[in-house]
N, C-alpha and C. Protein backbone atom coordinates (compact mmCIF):
# COMPACT_ATOMS: atom_id res chain seq x y z
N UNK A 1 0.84 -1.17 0.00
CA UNK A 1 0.00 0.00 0.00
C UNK A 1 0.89 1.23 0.00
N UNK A 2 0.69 2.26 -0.86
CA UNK A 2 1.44 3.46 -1.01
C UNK A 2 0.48 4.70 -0.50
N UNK A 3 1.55 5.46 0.21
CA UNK A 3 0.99 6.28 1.16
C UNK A 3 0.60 7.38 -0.44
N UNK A 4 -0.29 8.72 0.31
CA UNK A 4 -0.50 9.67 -0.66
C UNK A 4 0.36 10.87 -0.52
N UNK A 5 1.63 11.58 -0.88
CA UNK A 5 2.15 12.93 -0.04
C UNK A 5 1.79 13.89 -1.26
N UNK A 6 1.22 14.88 -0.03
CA UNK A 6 1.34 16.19 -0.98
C UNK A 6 1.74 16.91 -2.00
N UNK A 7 1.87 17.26 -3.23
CA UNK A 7 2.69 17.50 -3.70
C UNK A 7 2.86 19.26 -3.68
N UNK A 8 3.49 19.99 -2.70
CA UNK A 8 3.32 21.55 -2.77
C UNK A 8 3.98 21.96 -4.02
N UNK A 9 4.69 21.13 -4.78
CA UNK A 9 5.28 22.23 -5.90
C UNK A 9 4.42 23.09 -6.92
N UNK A 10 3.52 22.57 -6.76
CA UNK A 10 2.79 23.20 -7.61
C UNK A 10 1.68 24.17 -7.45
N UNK A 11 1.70 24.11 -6.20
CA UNK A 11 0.86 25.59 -5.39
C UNK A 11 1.25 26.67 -5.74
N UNK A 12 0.87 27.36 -6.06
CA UNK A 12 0.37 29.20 -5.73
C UNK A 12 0.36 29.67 -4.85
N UNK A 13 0.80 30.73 -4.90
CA UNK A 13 0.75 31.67 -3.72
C UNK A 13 -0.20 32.87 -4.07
N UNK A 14 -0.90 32.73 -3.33
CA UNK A 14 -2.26 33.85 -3.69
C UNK A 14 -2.12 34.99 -2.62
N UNK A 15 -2.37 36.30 -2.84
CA UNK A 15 -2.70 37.38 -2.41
C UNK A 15 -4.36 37.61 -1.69
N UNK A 16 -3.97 37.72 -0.63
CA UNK A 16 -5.45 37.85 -0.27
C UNK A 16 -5.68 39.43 0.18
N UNK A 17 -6.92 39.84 -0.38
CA UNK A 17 -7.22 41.01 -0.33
C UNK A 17 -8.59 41.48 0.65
N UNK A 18 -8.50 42.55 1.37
CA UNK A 18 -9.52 42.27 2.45
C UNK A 18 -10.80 42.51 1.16
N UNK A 19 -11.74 41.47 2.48
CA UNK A 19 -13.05 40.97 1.61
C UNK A 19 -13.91 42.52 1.90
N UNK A 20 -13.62 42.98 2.88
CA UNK A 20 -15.03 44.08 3.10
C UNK A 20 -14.61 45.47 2.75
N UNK A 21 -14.61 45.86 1.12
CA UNK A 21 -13.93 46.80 0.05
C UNK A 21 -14.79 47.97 0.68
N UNK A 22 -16.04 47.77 1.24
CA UNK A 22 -16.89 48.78 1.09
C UNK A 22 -16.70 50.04 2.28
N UNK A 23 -15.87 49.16 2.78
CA UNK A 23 -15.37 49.91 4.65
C UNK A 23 -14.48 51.40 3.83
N UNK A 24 -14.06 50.85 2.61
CA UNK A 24 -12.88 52.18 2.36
C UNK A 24 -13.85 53.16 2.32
N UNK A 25 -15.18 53.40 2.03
CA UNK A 25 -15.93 54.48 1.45
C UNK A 25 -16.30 55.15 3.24
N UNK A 26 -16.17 54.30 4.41
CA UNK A 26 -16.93 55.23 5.15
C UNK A 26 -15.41 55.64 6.11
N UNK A 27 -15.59 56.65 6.84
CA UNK A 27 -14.63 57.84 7.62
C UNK A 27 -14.39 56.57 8.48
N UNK A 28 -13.20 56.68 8.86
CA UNK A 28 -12.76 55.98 10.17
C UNK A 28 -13.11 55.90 11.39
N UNK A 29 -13.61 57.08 11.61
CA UNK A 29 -13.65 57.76 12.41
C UNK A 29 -15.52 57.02 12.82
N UNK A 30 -16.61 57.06 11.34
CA UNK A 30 -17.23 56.19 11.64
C UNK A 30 -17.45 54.73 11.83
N UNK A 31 -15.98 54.17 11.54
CA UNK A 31 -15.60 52.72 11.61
C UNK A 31 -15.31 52.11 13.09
N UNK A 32 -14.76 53.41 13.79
CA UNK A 32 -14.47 53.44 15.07
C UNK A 32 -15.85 53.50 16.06
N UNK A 33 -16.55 54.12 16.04
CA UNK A 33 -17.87 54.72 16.70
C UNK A 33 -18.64 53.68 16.93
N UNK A 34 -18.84 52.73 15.33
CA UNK A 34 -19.41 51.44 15.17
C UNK A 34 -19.07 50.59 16.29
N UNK A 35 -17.81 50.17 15.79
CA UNK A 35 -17.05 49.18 16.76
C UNK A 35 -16.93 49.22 18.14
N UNK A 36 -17.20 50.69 18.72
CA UNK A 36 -16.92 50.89 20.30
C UNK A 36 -18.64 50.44 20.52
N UNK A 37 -19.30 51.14 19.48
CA UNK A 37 -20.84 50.77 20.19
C UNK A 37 -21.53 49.44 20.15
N UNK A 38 -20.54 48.34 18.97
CA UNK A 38 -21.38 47.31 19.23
C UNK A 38 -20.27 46.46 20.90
N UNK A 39 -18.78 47.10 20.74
CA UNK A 39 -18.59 46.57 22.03
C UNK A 39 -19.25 47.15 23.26
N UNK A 40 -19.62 47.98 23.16
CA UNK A 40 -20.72 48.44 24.24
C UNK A 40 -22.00 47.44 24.45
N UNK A 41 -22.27 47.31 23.17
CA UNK A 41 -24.13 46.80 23.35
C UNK A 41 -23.21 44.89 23.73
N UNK A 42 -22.19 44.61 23.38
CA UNK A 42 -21.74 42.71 24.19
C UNK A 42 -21.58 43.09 25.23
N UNK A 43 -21.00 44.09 25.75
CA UNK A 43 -20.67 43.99 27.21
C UNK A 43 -21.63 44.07 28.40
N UNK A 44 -22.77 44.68 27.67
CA UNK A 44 -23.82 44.87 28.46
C UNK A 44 -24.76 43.73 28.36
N UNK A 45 -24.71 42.67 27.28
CA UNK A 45 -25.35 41.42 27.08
C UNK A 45 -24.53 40.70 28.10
N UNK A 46 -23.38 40.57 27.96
CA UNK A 46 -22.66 39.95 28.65
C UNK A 46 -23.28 39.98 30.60
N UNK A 47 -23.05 41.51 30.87
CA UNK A 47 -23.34 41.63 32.12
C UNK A 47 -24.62 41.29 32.37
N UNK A 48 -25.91 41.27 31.32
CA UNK A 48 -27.34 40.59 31.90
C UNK A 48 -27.36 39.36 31.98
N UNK A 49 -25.78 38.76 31.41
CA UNK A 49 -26.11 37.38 31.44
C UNK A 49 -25.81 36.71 32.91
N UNK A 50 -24.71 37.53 33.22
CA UNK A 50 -23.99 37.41 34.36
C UNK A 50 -25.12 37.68 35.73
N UNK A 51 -25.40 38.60 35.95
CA UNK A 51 -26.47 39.05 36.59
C UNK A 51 -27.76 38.27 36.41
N UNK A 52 -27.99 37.82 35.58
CA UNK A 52 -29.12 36.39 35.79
C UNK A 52 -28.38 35.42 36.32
N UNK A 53 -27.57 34.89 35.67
CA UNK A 53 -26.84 33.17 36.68
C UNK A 53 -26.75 33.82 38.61
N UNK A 54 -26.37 35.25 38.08
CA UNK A 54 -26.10 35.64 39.76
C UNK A 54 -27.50 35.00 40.54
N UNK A 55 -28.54 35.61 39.97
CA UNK A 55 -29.83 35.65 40.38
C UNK A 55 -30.29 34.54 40.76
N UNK A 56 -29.90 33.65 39.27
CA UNK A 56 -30.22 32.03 39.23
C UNK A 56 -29.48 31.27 40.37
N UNK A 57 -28.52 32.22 41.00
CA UNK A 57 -27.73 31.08 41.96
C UNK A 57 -28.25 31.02 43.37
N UNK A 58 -28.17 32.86 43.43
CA UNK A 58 -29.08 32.74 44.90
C UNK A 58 -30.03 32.41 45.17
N UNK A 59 -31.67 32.32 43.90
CA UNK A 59 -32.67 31.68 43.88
C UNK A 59 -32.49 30.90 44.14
N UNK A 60 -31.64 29.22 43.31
CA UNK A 60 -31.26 28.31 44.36
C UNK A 60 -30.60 28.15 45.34
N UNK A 61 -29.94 28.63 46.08
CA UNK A 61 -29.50 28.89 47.30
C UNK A 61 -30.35 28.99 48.10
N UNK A 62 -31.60 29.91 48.02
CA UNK A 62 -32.89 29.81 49.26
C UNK A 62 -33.74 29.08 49.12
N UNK A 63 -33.71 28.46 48.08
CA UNK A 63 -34.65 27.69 47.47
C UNK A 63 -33.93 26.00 48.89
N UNK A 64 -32.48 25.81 48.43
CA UNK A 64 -32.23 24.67 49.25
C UNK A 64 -32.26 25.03 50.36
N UNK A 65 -31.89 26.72 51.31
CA UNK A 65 -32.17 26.63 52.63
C UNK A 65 -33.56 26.21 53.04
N UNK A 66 -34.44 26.57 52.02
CA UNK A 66 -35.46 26.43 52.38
C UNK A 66 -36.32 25.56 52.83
N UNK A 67 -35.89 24.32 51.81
CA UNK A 67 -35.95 22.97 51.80
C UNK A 67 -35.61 22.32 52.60
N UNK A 68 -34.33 22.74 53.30
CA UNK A 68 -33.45 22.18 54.15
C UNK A 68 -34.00 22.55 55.79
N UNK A 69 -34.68 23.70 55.63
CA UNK A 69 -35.25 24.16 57.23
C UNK A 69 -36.87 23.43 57.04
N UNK A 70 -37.28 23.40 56.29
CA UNK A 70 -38.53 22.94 56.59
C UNK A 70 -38.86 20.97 55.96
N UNK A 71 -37.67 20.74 55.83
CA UNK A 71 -38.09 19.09 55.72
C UNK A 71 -38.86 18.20 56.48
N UNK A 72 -38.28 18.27 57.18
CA UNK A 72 -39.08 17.91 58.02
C UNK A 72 -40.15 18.33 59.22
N UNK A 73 -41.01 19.00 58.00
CA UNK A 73 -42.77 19.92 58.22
C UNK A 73 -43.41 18.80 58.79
N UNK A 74 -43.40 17.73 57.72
CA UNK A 74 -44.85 16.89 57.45
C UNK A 74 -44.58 16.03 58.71
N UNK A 75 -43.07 15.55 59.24
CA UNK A 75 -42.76 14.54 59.65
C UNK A 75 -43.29 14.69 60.93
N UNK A 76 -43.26 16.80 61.33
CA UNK A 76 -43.37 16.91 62.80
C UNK A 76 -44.93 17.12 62.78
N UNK A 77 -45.54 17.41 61.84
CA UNK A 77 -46.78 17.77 61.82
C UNK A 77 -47.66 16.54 62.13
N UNK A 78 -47.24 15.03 62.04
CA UNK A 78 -47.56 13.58 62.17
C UNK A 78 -47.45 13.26 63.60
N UNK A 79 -46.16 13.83 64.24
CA UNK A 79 -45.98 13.73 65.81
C UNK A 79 -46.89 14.39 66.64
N UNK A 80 -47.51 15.89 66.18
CA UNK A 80 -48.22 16.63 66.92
C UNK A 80 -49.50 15.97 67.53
N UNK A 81 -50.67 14.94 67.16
CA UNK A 81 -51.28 14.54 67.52
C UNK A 81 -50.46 13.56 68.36
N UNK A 82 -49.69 12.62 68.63
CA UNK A 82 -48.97 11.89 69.28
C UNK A 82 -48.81 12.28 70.27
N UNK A 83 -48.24 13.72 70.37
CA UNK A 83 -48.21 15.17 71.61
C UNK A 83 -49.01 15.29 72.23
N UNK A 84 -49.99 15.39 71.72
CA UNK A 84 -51.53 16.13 72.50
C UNK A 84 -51.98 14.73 73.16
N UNK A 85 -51.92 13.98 72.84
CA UNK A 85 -52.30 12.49 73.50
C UNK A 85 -51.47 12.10 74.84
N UNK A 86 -50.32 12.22 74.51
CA UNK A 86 -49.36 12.08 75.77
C UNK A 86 -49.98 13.45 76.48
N UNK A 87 -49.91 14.19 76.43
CA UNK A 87 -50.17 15.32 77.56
C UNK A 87 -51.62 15.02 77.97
N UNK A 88 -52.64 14.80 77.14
CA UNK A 88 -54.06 14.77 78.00
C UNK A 88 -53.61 13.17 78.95
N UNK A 89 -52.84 11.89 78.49
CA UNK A 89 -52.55 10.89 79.43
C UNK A 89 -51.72 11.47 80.25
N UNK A 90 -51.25 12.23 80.89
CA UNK A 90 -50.36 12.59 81.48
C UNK A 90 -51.34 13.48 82.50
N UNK A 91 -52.18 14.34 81.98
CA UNK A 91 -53.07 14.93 82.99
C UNK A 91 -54.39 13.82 83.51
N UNK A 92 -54.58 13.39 83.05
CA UNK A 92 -55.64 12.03 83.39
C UNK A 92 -55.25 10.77 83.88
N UNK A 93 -53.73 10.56 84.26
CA UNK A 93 -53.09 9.26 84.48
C UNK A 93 -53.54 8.11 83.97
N UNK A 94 -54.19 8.26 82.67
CA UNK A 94 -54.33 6.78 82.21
C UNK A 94 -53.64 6.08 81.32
N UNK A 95 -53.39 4.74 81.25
CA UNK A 95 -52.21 4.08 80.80
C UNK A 95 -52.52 3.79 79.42
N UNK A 96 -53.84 3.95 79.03
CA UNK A 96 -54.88 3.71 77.87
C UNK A 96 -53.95 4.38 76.93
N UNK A 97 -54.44 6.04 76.92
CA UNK A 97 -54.23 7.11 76.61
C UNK A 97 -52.00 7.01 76.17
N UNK A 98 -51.04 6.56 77.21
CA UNK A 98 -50.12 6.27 77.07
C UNK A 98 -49.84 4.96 75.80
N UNK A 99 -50.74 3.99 75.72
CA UNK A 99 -51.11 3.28 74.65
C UNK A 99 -50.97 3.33 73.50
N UNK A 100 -52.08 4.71 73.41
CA UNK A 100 -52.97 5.20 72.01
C UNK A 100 -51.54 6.33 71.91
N UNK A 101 -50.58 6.95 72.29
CA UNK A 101 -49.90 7.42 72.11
C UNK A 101 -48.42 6.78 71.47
N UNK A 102 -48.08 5.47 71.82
CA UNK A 102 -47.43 4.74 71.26
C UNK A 102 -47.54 4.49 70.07
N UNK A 103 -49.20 3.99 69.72
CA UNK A 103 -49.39 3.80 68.20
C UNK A 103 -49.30 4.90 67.85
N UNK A 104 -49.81 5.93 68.18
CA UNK A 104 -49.70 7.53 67.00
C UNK A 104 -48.46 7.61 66.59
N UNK A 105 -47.47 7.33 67.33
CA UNK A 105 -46.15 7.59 66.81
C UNK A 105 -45.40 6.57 66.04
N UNK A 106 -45.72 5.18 66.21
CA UNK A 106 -45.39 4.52 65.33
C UNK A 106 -45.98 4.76 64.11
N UNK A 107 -46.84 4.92 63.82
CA UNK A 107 -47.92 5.37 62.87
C UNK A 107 -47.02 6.36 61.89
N UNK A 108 -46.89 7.40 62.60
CA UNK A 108 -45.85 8.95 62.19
C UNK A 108 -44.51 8.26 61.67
N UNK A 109 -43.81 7.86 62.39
CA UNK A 109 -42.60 6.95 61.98
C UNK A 109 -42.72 6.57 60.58
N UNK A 110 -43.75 5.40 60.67
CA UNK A 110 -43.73 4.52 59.90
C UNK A 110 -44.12 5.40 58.22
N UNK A 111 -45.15 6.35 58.38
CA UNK A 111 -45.38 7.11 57.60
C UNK A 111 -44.43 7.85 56.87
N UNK A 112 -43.25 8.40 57.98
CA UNK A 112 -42.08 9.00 57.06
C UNK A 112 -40.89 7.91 56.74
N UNK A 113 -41.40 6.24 56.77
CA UNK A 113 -39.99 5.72 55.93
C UNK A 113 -39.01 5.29 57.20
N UNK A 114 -39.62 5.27 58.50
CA UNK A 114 -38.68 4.73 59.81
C UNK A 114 -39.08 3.49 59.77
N UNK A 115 -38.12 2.22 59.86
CA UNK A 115 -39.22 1.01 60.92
C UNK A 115 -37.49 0.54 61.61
N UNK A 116 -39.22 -0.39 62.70
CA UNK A 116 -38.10 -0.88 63.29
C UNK A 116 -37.57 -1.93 62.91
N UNK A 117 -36.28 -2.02 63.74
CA UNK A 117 -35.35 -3.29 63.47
C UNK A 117 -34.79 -3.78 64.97
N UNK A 118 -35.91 -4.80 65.15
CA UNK A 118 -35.79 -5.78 66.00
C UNK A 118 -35.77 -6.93 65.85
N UNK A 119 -34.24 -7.81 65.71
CA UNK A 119 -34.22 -9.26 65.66
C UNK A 119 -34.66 -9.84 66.58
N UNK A 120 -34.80 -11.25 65.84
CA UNK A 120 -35.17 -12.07 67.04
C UNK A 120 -33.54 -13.03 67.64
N UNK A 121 -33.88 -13.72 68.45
CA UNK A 121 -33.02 -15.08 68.97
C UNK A 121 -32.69 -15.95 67.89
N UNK A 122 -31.49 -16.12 67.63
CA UNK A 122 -31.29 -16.88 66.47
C UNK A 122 -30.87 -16.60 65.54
N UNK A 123 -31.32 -15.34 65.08
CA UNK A 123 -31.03 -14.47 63.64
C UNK A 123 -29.64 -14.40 64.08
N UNK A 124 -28.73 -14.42 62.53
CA UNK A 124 -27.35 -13.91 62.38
C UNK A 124 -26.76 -12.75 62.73
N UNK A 125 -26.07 -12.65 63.84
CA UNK A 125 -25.43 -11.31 63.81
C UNK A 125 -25.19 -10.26 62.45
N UNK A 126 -25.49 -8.94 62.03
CA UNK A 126 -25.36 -8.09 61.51
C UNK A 126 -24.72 -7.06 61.47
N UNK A 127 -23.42 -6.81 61.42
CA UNK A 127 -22.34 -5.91 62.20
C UNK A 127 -22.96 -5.10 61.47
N UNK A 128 -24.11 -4.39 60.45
CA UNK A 128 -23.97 -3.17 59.73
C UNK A 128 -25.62 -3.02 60.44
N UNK A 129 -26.56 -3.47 60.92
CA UNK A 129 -27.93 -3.42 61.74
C UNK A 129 -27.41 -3.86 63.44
N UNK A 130 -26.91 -4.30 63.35
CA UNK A 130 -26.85 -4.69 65.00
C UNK A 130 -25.46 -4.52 65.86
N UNK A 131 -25.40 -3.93 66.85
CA UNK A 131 -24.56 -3.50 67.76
C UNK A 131 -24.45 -4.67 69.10
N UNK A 132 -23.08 -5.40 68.89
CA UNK A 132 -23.20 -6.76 69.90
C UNK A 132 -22.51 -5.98 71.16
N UNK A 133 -23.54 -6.19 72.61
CA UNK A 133 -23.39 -5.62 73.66
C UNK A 133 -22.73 -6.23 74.31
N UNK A 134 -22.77 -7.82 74.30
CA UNK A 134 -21.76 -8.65 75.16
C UNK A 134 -22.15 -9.75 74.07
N UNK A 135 -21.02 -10.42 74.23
CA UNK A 135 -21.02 -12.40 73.78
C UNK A 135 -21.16 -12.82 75.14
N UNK A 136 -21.84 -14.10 75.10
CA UNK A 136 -22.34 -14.98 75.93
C UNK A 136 -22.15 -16.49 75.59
N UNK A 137 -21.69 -17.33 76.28
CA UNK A 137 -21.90 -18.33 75.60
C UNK A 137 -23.30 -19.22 76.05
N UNK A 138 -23.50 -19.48 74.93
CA UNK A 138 -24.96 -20.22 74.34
C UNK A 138 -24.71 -21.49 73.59
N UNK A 139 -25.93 -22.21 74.04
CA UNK A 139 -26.29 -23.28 73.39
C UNK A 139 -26.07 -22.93 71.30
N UNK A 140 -26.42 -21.98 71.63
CA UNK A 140 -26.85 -21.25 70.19
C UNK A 140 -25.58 -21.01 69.18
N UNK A 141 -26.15 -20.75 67.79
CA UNK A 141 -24.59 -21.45 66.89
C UNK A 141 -24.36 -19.40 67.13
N UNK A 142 -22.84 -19.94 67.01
CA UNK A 142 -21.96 -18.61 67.58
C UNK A 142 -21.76 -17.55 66.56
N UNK A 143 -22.01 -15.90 66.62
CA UNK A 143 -22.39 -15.04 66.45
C UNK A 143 -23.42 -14.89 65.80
N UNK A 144 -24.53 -15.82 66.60
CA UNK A 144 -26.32 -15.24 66.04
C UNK A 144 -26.46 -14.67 67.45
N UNK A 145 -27.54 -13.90 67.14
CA UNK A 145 -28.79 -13.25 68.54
C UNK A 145 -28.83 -13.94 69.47
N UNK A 146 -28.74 -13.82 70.60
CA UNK A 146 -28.97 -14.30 72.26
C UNK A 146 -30.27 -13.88 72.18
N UNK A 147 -30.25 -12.35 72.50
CA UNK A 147 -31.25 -11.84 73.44
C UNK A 147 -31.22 -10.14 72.32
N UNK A 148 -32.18 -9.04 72.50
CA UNK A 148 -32.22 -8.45 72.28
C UNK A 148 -32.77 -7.02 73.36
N UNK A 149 -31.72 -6.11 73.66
CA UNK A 149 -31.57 -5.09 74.65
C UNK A 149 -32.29 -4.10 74.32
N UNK A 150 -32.22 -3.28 72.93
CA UNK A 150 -32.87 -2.48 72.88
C UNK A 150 -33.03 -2.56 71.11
N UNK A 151 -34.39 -2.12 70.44
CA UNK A 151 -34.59 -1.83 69.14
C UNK A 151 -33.92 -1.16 68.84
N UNK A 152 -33.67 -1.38 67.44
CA UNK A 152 -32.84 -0.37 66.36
C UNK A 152 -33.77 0.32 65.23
N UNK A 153 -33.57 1.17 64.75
CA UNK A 153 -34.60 1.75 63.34
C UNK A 153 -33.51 2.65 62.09
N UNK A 154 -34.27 1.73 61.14
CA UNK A 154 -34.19 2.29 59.59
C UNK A 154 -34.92 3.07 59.24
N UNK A 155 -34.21 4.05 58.57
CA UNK A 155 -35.18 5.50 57.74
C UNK A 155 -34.63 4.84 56.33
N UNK A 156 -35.78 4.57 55.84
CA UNK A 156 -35.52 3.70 54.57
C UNK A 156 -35.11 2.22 54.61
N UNK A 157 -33.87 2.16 54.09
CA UNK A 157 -32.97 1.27 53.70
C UNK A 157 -31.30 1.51 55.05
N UNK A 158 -31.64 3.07 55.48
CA UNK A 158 -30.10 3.29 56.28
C UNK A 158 -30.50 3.55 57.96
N UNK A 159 -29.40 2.78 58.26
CA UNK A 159 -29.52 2.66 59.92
C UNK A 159 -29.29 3.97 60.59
N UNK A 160 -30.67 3.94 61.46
CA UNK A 160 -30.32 5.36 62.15
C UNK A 160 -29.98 4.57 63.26
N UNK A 161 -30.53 3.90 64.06
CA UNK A 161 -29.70 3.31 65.19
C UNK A 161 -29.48 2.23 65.06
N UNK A 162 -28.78 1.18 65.66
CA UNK A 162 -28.22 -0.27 65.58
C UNK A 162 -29.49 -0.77 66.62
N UNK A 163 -29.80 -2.02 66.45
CA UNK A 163 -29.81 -2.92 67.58
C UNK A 163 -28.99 -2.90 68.55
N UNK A 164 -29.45 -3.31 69.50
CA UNK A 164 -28.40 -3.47 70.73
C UNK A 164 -28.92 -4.89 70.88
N UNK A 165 -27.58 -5.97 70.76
CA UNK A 165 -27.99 -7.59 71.57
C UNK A 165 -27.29 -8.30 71.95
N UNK A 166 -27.32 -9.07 72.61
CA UNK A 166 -26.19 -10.13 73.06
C UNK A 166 -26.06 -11.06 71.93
N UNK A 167 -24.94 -11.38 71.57
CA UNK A 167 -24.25 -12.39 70.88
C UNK A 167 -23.77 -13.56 71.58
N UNK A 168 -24.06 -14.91 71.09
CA UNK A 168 -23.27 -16.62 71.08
C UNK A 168 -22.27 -16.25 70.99
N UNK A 169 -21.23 -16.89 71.81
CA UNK A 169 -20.07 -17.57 71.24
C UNK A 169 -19.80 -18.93 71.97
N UNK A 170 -19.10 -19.40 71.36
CA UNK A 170 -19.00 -21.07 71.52
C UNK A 170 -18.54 -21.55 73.36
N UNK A 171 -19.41 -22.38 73.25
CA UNK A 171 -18.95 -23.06 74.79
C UNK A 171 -17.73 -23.62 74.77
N UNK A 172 -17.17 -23.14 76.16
CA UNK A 172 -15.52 -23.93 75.72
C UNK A 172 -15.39 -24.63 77.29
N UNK A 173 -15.58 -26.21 76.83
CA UNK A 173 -16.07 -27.68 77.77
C UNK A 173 -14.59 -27.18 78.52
N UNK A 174 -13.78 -26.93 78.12
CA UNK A 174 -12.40 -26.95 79.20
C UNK A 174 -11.91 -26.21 80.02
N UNK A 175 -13.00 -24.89 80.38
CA UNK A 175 -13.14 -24.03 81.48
C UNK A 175 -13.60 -24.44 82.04
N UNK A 176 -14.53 -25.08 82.68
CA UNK A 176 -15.14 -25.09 83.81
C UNK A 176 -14.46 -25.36 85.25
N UNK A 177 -14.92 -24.10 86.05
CA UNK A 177 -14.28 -23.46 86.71
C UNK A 177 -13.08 -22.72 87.52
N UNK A 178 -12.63 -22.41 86.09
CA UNK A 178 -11.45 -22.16 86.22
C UNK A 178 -11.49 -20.07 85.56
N UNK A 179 -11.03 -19.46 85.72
CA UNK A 179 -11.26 -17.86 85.18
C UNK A 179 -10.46 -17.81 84.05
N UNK A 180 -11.02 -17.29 83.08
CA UNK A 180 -10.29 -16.77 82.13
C UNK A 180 -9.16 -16.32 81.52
N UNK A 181 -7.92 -16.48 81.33
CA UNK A 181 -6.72 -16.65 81.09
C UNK A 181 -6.24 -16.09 82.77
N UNK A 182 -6.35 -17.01 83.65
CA UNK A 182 -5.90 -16.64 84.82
C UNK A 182 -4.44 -16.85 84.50
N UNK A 183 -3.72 -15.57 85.51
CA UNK A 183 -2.52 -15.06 85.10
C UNK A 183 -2.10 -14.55 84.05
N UNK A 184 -3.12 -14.65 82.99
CA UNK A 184 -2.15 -13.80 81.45
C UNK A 184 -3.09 -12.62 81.20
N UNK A 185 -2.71 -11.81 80.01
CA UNK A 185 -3.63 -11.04 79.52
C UNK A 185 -4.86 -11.06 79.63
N UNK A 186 -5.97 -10.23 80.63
CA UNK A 186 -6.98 -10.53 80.69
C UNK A 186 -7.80 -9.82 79.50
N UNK A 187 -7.28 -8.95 78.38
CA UNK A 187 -8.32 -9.15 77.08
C UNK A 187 -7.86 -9.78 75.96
N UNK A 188 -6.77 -10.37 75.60
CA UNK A 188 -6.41 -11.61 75.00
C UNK A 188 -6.56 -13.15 75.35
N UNK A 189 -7.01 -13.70 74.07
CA UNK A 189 -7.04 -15.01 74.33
C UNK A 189 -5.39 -15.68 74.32
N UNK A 190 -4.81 -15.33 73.02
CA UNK A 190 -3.70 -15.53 73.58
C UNK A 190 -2.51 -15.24 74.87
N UNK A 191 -1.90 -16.37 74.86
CA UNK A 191 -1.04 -16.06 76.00
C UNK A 191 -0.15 -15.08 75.75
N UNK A 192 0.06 -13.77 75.69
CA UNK A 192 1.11 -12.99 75.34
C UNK A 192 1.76 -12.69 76.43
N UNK A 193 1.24 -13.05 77.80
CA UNK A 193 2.36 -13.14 78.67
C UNK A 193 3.24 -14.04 79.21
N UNK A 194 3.33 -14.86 78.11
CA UNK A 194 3.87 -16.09 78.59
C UNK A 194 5.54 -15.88 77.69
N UNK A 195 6.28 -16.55 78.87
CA UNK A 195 7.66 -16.21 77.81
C UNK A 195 8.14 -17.56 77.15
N UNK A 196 8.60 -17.38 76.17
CA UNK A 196 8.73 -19.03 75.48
C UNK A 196 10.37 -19.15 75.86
N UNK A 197 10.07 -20.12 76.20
CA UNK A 197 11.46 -21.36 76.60
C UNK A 197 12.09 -21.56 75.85
């Protein structure tokens, strides 16, 4: 395959002559006047353009404070009956009323996208939903649910609080009654205070 090269020898050299002949007929002086006034009339396009994005920026700017202070309107506006319920149980001492106030707020919760997250006994530990308060050893296969301390809740899909629960870990038949690395490191399993021979 043969490449294609240029061949310049045979070019011309052409004269180029300005295209806009008709400029010679007017005064310079009105060539000048022109030119300052249409840079006048861009610069001032320019600056309305500028001065709108300005506009356009701070509009959104209050637009997100705005958003941002009142998000959660609807969420508190759902609690307010929840409110008024606890306070009339609270002036009436009835436990009813303390009740009917529990559901209102789960209700509200549940309405803005909260639930809870309460495992049971058994379920697999979840280091990204559940917060292990102590291991225990259990019958139970080791790092599932013992027991459960306190509920956790999701807004959506993301953990606003963990579970709190006790965790399994394996029975070990060759303690019994004896303490826990008596004499060595008491938060290592290994012996790291032991000196090797």
């Amino acid at each position: 395959m043969e490449l294609c090269h240029p061949n310049f020898d045979k070019m011309q050299e052409e004269t180029v002559q300005p295209q806009d002949a008709g400029n010679a007929e007017i005064p310079v002086e009105q060539q000048l006047a022109d030119a300052l006034a249409r840079i006048e009339q861009q610069r001032e396009a320019m600056l309305r353009v500028a001065a709108e994005a300005e506009n356009a920026r701070k509009r959104a700017q209050a637009e997100a404070s705005t958003a941002q202070k009142y998000a959660l309107e609807r969420f508190a506006e759902s609690l307010l009956p929840a409110l008024d319920s606890l306070d009339a149980a609270i002036k009436t001492g009835d436990l009813s009323g303390i009740e009917l106030t529990q559901r209102q707020l789960r209700g509200a919760l549940e309405k803005s996208g909260v639930r809870e997250l309460a495992p049971i006994a058994g379920e697999r530990f979840d280091p990204h939903r559940h917060q292990a308060m102590a291991a225990v050893e259990a019958d139970a296969e080791p790092n599932s649910i013992v027991a459960l301390m306190q509920k956790g809740y999701l807004l959506h899909e993301r953990v606003l609080r963990p579970a709190l629960v006790t965790v399994a870990k394996p029975r070990d038949e060759n303690r019994e009654g004896r303490v826990e690395n008596a004499g060595g490191n008491p938060i290592s399993d290994t012996q790291l205070d032991e000196k090797s021979d």
